[in-house]
C-alpha atoms as a PDB file:
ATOM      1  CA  UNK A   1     -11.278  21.772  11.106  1.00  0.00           C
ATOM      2  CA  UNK A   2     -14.268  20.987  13.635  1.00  0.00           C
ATOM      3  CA  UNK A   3     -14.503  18.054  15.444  1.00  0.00           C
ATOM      4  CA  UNK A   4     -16.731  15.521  13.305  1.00  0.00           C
ATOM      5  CA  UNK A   5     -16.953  13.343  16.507  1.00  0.00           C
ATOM      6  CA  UNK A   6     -18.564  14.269  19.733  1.00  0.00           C
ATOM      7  CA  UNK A   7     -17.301  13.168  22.583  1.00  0.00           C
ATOM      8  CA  UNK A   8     -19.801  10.684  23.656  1.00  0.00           C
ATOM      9  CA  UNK A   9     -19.099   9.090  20.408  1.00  0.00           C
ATOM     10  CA  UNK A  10     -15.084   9.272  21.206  1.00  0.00           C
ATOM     11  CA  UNK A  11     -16.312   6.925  24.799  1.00  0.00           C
ATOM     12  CA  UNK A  12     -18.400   4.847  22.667  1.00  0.00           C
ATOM     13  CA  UNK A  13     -15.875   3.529  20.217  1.00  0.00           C
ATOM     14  CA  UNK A  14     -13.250   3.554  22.831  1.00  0.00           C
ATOM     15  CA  UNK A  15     -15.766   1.581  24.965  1.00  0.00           C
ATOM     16  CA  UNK A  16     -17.366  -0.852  22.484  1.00  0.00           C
ATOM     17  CA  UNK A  17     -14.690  -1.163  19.925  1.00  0.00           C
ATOM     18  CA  UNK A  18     -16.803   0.154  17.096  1.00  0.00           C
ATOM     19  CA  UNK A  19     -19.567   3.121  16.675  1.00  0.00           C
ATOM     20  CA  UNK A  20     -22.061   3.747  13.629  1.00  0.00           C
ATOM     21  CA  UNK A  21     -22.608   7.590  12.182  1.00  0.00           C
ATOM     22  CA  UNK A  22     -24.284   9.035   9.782  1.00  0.00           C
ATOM     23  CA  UNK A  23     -22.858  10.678   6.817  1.00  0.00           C
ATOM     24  CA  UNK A  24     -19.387   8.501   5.814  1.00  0.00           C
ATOM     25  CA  UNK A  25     -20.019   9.728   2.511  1.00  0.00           C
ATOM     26  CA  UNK A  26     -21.710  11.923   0.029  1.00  0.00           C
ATOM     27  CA  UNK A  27     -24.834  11.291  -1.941  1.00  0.00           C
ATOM     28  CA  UNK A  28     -23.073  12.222  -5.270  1.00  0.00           C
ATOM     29  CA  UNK A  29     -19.842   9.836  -4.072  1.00  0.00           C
ATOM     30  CA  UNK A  30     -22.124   7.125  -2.997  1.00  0.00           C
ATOM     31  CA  UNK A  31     -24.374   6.829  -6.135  1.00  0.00           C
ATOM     32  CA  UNK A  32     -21.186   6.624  -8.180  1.00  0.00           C
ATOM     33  CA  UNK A  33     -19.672   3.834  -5.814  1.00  0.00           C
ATOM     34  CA  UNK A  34     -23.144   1.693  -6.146  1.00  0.00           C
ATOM     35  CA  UNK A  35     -23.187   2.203  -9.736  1.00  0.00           C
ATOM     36  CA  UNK A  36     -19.489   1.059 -10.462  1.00  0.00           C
ATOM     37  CA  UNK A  37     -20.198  -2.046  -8.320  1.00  0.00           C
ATOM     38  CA  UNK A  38     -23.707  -2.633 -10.735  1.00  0.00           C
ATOM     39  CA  UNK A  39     -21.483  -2.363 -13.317  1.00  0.00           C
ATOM     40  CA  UNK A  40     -19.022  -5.144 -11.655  1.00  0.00           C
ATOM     41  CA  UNK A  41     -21.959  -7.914 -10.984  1.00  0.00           C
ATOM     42  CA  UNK A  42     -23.410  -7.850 -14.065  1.00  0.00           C
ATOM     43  CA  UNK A  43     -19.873  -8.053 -15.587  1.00  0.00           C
ATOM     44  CA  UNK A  44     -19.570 -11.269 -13.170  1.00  0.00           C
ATOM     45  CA  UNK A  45     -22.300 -13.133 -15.300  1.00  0.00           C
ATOM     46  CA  UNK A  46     -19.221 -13.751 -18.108  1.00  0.00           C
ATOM     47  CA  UNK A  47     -17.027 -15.348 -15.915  1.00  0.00           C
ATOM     48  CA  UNK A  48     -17.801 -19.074 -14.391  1.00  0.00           C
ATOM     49  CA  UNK A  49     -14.530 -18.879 -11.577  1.00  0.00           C
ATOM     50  CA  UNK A  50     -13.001 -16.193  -9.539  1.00  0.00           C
ATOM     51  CA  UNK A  51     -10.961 -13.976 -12.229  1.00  0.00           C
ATOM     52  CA  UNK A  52      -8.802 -10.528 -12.453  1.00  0.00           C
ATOM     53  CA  UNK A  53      -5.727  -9.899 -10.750  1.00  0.00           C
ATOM     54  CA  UNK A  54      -4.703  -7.970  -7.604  1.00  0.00           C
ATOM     55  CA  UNK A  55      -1.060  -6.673  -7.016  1.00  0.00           C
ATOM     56  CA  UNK A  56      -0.025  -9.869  -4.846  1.00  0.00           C
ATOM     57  CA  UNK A  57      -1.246 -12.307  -7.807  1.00  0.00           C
ATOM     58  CA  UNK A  58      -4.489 -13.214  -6.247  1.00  0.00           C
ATOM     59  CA  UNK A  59      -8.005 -13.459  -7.995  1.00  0.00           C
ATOM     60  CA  UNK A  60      -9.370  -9.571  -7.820  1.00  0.00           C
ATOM     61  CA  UNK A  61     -13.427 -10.847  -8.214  1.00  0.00           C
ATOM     62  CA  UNK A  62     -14.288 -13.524  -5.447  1.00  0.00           C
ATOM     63  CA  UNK A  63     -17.654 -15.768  -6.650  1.00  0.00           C
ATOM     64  CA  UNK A  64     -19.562 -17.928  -4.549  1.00  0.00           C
ATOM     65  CA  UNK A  65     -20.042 -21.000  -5.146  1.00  0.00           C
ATOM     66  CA  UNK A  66     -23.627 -21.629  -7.030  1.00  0.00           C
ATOM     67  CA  UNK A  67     -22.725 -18.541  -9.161  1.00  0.00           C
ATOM     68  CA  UNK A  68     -23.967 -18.506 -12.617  1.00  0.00           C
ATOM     69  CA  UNK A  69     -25.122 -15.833 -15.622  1.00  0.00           C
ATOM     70  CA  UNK A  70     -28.795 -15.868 -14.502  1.00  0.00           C
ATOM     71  CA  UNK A  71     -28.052 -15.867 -10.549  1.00  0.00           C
ATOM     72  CA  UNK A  72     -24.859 -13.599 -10.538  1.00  0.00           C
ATOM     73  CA  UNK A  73     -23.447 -14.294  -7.072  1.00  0.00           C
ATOM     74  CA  UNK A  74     -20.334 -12.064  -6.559  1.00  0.00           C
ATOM     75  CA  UNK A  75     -19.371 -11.855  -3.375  1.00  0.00           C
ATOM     76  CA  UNK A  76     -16.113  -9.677  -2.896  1.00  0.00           C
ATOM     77  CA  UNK A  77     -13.787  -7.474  -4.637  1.00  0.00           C
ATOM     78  CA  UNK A  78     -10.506  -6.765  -3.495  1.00  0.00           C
ATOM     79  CA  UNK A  79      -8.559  -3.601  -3.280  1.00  0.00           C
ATOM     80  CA  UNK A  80     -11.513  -1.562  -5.773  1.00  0.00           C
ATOM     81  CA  UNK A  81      -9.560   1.238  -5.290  1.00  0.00           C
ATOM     82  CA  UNK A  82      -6.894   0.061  -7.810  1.00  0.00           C
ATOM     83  CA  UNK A  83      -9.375  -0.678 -10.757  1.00  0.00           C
ATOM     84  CA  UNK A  84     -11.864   2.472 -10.392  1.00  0.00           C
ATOM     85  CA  UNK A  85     -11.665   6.288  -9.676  1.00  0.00           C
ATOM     86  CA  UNK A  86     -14.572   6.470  -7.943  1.00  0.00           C
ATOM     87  CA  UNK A  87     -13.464   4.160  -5.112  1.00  0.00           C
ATOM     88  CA  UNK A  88      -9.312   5.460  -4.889  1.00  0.00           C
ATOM     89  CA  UNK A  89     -11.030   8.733  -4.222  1.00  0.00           C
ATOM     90  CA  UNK A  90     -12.942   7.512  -1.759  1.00  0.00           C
ATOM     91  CA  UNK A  91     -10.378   5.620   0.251  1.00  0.00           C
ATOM     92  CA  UNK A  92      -8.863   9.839   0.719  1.00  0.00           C
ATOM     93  CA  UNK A  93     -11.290  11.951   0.630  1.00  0.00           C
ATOM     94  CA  UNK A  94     -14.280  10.536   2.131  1.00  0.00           C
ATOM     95  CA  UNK A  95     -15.604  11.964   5.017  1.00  0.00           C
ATOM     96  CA  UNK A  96     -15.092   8.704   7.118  1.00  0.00           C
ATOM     97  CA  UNK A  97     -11.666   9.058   6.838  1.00  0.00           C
ATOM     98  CA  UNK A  98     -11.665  12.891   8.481  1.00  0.00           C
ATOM     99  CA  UNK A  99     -13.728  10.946  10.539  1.00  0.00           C
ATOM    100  CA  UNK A 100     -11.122   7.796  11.881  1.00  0.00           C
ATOM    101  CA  UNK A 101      -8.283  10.319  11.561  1.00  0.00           C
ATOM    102  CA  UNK A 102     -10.024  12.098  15.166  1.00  0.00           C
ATOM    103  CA  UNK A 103      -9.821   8.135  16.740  1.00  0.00           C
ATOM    104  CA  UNK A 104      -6.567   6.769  15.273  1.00  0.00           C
ATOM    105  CA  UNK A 105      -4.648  10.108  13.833  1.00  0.00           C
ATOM    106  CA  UNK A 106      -3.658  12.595  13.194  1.00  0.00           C
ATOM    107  CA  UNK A 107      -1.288  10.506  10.477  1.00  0.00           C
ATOM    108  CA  UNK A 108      -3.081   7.999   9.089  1.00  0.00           C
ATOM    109  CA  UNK A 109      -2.008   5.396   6.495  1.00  0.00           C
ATOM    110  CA  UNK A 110      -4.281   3.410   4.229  1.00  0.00           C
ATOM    111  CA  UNK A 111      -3.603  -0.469   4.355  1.00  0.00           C
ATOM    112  CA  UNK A 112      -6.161  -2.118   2.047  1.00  0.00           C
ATOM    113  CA  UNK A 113      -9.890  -1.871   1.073  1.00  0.00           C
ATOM    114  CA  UNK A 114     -12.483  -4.760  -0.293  1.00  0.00           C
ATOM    115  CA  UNK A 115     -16.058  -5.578  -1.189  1.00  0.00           C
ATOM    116  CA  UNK A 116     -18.200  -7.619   0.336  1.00  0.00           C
ATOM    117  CA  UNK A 117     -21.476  -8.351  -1.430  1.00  0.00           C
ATOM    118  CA  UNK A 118     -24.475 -10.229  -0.413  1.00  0.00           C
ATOM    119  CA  UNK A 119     -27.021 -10.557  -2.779  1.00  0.00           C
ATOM    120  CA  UNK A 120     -30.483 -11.933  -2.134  1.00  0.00           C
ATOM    121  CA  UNK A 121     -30.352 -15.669  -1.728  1.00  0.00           C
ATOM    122  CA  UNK A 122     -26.477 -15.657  -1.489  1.00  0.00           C
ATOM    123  CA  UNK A 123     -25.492 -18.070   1.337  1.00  0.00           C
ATOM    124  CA  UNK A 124     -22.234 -16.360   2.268  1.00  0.00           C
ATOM    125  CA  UNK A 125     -21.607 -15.563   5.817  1.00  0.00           C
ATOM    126  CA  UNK A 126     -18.580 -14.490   8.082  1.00  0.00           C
ATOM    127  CA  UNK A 127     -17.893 -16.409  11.091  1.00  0.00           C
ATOM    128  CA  UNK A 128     -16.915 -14.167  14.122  1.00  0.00           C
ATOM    129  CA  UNK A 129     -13.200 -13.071  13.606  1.00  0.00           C
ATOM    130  CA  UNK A 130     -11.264  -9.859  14.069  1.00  0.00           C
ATOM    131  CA  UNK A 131      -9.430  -8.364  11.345  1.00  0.00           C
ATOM    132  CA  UNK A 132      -6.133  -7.825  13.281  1.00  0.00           C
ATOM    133  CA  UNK A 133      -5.502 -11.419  13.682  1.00  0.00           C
ATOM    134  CA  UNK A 134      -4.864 -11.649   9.467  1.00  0.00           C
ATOM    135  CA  UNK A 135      -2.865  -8.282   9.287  1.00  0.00           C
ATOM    136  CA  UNK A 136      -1.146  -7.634  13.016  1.00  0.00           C
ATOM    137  CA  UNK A 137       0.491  -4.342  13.657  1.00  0.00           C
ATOM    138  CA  UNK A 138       3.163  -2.943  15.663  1.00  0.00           C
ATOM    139  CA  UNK A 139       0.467  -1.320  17.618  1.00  0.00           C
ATOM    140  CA  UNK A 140      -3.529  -1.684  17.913  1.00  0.00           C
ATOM    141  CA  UNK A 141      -4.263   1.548  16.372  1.00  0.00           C
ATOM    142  CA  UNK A 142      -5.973   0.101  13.439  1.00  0.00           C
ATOM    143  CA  UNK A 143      -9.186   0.697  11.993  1.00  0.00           C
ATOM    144  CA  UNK A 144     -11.999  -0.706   9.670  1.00  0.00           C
ATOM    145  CA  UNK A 145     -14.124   1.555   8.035  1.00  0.00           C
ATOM    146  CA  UNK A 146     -17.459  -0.220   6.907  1.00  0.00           C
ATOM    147  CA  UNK A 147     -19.115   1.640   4.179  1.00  0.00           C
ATOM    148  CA  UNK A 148     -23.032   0.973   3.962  1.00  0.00           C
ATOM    149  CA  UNK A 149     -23.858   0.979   0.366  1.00  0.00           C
ATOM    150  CA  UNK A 150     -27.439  -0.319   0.549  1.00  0.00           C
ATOM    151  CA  UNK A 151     -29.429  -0.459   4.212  1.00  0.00           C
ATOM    152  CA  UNK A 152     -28.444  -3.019   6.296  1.00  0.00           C
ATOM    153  CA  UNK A 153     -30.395  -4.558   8.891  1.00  0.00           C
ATOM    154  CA  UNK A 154     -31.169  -8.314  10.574  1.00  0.00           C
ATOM    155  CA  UNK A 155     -33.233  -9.171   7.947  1.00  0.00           C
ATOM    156  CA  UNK A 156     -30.103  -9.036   5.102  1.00  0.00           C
ATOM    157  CA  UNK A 157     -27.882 -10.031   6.881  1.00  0.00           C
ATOM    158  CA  UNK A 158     -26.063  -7.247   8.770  1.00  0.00           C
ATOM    159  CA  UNK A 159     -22.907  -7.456  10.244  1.00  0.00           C
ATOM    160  CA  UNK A 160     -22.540  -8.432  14.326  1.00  0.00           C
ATOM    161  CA  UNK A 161     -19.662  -6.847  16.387  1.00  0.00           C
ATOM    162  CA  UNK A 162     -18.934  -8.513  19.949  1.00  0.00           C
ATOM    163  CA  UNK A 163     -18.984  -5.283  22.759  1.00  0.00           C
ATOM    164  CA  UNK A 164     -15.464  -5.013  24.170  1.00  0.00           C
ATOM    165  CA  UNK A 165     -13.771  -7.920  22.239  1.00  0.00           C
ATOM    166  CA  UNK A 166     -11.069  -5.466  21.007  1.00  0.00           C
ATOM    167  CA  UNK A 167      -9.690  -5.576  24.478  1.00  0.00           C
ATOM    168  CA  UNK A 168      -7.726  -8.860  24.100  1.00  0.00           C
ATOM    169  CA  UNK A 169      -6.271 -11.080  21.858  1.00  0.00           C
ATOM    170  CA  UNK A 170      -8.353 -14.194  20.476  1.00  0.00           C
ATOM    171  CA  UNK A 171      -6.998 -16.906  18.909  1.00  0.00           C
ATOM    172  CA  UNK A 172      -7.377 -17.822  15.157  1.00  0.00           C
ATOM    173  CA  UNK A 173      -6.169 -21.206  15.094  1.00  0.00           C
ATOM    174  CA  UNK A 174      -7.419 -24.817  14.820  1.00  0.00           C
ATOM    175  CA  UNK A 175      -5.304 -27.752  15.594  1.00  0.00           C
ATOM    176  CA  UNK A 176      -2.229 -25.750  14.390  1.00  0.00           C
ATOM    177  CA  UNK A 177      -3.796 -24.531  11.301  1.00  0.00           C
ATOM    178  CA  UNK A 178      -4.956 -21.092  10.418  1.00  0.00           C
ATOM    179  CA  UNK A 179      -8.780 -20.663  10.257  1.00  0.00           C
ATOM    180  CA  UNK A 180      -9.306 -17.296   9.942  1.00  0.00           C
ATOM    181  CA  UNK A 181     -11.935 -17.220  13.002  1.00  0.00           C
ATOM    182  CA  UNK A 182     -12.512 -17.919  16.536  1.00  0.00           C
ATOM    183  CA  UNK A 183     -13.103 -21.169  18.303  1.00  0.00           C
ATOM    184  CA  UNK A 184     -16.723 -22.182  17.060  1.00  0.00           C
ATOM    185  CA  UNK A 185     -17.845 -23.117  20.500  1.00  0.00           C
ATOM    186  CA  UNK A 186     -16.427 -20.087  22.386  1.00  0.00           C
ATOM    187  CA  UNK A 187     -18.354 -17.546  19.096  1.00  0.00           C
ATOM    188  CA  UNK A 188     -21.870 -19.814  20.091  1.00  0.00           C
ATOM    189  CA  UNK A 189     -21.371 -18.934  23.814  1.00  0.00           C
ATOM    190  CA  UNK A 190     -20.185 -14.957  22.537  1.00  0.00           C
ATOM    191  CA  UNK A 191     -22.728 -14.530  19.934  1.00  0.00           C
ATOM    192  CA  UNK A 192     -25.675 -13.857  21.938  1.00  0.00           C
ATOM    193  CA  UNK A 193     -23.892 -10.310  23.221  1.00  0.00           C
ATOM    194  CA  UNK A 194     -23.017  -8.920  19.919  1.00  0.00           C
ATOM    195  CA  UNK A 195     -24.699  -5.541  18.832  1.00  0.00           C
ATOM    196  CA  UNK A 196     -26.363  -5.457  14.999  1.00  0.00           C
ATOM    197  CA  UNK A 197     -25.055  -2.975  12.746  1.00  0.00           C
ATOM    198  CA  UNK A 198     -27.868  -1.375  11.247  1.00  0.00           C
ATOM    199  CA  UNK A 199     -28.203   1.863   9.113  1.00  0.00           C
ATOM    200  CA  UNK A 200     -28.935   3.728   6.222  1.00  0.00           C
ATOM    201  CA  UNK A 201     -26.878   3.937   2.938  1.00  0.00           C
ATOM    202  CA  UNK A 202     -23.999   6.406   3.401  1.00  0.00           C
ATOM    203  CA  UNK A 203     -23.733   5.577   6.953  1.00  0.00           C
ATOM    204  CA  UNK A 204     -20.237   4.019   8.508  1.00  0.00           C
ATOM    205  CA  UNK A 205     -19.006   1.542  11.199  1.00  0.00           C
ATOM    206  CA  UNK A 206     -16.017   2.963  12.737  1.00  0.00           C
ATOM    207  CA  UNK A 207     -14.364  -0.584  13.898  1.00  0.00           C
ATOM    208  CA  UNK A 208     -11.035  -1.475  16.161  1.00  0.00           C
ATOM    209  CA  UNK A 209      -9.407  -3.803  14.217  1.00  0.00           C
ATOM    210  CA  UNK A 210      -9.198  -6.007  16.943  1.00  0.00           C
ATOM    211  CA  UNK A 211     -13.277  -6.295  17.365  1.00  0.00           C
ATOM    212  CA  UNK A 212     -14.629  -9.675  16.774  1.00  0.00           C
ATOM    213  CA  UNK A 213     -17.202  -9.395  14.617  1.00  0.00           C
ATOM    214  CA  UNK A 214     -19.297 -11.630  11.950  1.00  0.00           C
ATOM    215  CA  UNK A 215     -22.835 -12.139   9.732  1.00  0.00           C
ATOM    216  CA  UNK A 216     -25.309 -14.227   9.115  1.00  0.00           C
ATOM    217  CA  UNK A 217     -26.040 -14.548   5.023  1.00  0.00           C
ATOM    218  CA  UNK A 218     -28.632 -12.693   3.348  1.00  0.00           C
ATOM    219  CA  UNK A 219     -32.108 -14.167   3.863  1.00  0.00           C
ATOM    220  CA  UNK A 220     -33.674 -11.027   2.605  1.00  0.00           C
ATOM    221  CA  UNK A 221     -35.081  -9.324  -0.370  1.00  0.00           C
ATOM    222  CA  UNK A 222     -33.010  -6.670  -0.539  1.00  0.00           C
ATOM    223  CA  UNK A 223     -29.030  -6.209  -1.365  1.00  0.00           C
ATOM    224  CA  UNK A 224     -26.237  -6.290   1.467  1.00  0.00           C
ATOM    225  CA  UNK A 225     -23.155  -4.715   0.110  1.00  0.00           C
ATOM    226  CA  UNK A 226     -20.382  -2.996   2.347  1.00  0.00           C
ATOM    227  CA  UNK A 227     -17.036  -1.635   1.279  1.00  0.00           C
ATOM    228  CA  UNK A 228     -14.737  -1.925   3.869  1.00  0.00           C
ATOM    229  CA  UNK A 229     -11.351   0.263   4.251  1.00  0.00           C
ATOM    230  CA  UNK A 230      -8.552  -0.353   6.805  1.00  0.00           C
ATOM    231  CA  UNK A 231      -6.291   1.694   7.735  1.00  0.00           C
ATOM    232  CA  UNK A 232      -3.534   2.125  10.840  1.00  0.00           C
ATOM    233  CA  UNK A 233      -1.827   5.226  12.871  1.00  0.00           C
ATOM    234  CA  UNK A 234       1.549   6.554  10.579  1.00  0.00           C
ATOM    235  CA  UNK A 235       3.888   5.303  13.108  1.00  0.00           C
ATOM    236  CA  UNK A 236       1.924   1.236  13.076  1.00  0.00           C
ATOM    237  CA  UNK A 237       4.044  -1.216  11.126  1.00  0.00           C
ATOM    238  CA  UNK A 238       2.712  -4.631   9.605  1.00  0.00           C
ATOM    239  CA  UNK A 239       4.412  -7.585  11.212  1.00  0.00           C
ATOM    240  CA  UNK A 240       3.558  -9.779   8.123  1.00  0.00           C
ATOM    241  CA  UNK A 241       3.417  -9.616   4.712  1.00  0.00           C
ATOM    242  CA  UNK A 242      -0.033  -7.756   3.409  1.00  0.00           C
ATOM    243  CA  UNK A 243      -2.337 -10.519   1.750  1.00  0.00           C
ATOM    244  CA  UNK A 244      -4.848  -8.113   0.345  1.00  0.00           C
ATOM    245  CA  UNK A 245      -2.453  -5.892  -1.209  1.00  0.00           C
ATOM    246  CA  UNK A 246      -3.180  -2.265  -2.699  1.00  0.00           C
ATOM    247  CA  UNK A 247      -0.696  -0.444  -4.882  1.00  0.00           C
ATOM    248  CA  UNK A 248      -1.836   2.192  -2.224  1.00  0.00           C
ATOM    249  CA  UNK A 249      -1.007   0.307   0.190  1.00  0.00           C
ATOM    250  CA  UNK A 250       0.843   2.492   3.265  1.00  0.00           C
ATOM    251  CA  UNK A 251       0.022   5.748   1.813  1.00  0.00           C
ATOM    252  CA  UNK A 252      -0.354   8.440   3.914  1.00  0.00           C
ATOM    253  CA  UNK A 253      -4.071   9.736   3.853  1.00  0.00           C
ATOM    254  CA  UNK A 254      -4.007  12.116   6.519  1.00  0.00           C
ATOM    255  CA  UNK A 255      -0.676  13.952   8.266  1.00  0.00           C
ATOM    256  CA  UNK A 256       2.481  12.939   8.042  1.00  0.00           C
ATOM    257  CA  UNK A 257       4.667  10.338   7.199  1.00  0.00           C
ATOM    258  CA  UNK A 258       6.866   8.892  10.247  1.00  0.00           C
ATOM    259  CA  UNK A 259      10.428   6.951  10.376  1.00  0.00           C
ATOM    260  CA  UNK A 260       8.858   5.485  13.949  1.00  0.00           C
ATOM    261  CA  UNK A 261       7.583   2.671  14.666  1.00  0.00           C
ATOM    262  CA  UNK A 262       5.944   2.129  17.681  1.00  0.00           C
ATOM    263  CA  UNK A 263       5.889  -1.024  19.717  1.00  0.00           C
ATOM    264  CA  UNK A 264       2.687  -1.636  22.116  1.00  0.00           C
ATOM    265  CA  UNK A 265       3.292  -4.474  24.655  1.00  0.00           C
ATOM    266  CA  UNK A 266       1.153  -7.823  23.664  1.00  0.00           C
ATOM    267  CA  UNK A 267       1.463 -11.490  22.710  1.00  0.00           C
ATOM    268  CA  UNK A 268      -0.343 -12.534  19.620  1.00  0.00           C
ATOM    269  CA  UNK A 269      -0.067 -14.894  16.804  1.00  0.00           C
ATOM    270  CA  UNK A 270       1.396 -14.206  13.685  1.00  0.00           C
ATOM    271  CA  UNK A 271      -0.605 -15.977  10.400  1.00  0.00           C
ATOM    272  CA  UNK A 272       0.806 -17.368   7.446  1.00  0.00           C
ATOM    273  CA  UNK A 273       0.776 -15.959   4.125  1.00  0.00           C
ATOM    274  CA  UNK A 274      -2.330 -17.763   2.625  1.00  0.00           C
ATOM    275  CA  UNK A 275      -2.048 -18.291  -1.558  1.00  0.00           C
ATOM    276  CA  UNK A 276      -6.262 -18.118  -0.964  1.00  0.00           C
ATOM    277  CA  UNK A 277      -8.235 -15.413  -3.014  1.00  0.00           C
ATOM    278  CA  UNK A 278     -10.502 -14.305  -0.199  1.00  0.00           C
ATOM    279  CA  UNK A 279     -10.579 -15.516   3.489  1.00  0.00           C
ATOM    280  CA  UNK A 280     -13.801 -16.494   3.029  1.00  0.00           C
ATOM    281  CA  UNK A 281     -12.015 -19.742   1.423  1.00  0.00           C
ATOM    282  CA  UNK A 282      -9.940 -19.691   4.600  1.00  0.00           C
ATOM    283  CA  UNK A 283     -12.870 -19.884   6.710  1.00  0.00           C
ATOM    284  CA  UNK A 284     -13.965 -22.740   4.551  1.00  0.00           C
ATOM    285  CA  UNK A 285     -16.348 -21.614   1.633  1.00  0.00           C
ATOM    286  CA  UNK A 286     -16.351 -22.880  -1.584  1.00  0.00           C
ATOM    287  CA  UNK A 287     -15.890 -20.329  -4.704  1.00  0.00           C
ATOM    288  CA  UNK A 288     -17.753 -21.059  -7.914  1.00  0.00           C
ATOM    289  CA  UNK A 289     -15.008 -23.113  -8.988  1.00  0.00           C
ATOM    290  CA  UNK A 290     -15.607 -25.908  -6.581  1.00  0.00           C
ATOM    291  CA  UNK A 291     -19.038 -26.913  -7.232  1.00  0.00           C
END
């Protein structure tokens, strides 16, 4: 199979710790992922608190708080590959995943995949955080694949990644409690070098999972919403127990299937098991419950 990477775009992810490309998925595939998540908000105006249930017990629809029937404001969905077809196919045969196979491959495994919608007016945001900090690895070769559904620019609130931040460790804790993000004071002084990730619908952010990146919430007029799949090299083990857990979770997507584990040198934290739906509560956000 050709390369689907040059390798300028090899250095740049390598380099930066994330790169954005055209093409993650098809037309056909992404009109039938957009639809199925229509379909999921407007079933959200029933409910009045988070609701469903994912394989690990948790709440599988995430709503913000201020949600109600006429102002639907759903704001994740966890693991949508369990629930719909159009969304387990994706997390295989999706052409970002040929894609993160030429970074992290060639056996890849799938860890877990989510939602993360921002509506018009919604006030959810994502303080700056890397996604390796909530589900370490034997090794670093892990990586997010951000799925534009809709366009995403500054003005609905795109996501931010930090240049280089997947070079070292960062802590995630406050006063001996975890918080699911980086110091506030050290993200104000890091903020102002982070890179906007802007593109068309279809287009994909090919993120190191240990790239400290956040958003700003949707002051637009126009939908944000971003499906997000992580996955991790064959032979990269979890070190704790998955918290957003897939009945997919460590199936092979690409390659092989490995006995080996292997060990990169590093000192990093390990987090708790949170009984949270969504880390957005562990950053601190209310869910419509908690009005």
């Amino acid at each position: 199979m050709p390369s689907l990477l040059t390798p300028d775009l090899i250095e740049a992810y390598r380099t930066q710790g994330f790169v954005t490309l055209p093409g993650g998925v098809g037309p056909a595939a992404l009109a039938a992922l957009c639809a199925q998540l229509d379909d999921w908000i407007e079933d959200s105006r029933g409910h009045s608190e988070n609701y469903g249930t994912t394989e690990n017990g948790k709440a599988r629809f995430d709503l913000e708080k201020g949600h109600s029937r006429e102002a639907p404001r759903l704001r994740r969905v966890m693991n949508p590959c369990d629930i719909s077809e159009a969304y387990e196919e994706a997390i295989r045969d999706a052409p970002f995943v040929d894609m993160l196979a030429e970074l992290i491959g060639p056996d890849v495994k799938f860890h877990h995949c989510k939602l993360n919608v921002k509506l018009p007016g919604m006030s959810t945001h994502v303080d700056f955080h890397s996604d390796h900090a909530f589900e370490p690895h034997t090794n670093s070769d892990q990586i997010t694949a951000l799925l534009l559904l809709d366009d995403m620019d500054d003005t609905n609130g795109c996501l931010r990644v930090i240049p280089g931040s997947h070079r070292q460790f960062y802590d995630h804790f406050q006063n001996g409690q975890f918080v699911g993000a980086i110091d506030r004071d050290l993200a104000a002084d890091l903020a102002p070098t982070s890179l906007p990730v802007v593109g068309k619908a279809g287009d994909v952010c090919l993120m190191h999972a240990m790239a400290l990146h956040g958003s700003g919430p949707n002051l637009g007029q126009t939908p944000r919403r971003l499906f997000i799949a992580e996955y991790t090299a064959a032979d990269a083990w979890p070190l704790v127990k998955c918290k957003v857990l897939s009945r997919f979770t460590g199936e092979v997507v690409r390659g092989r299937p490995t006995r080996s584990c292997r060990l990169e040198a590093g000192v990093f934290d390990l987090p708790p098991y949170y009984q949270a739906d969504s880390f957005f509560s562990v950053q601190g956000q209310k869910t419509a419950a908690q009005q």
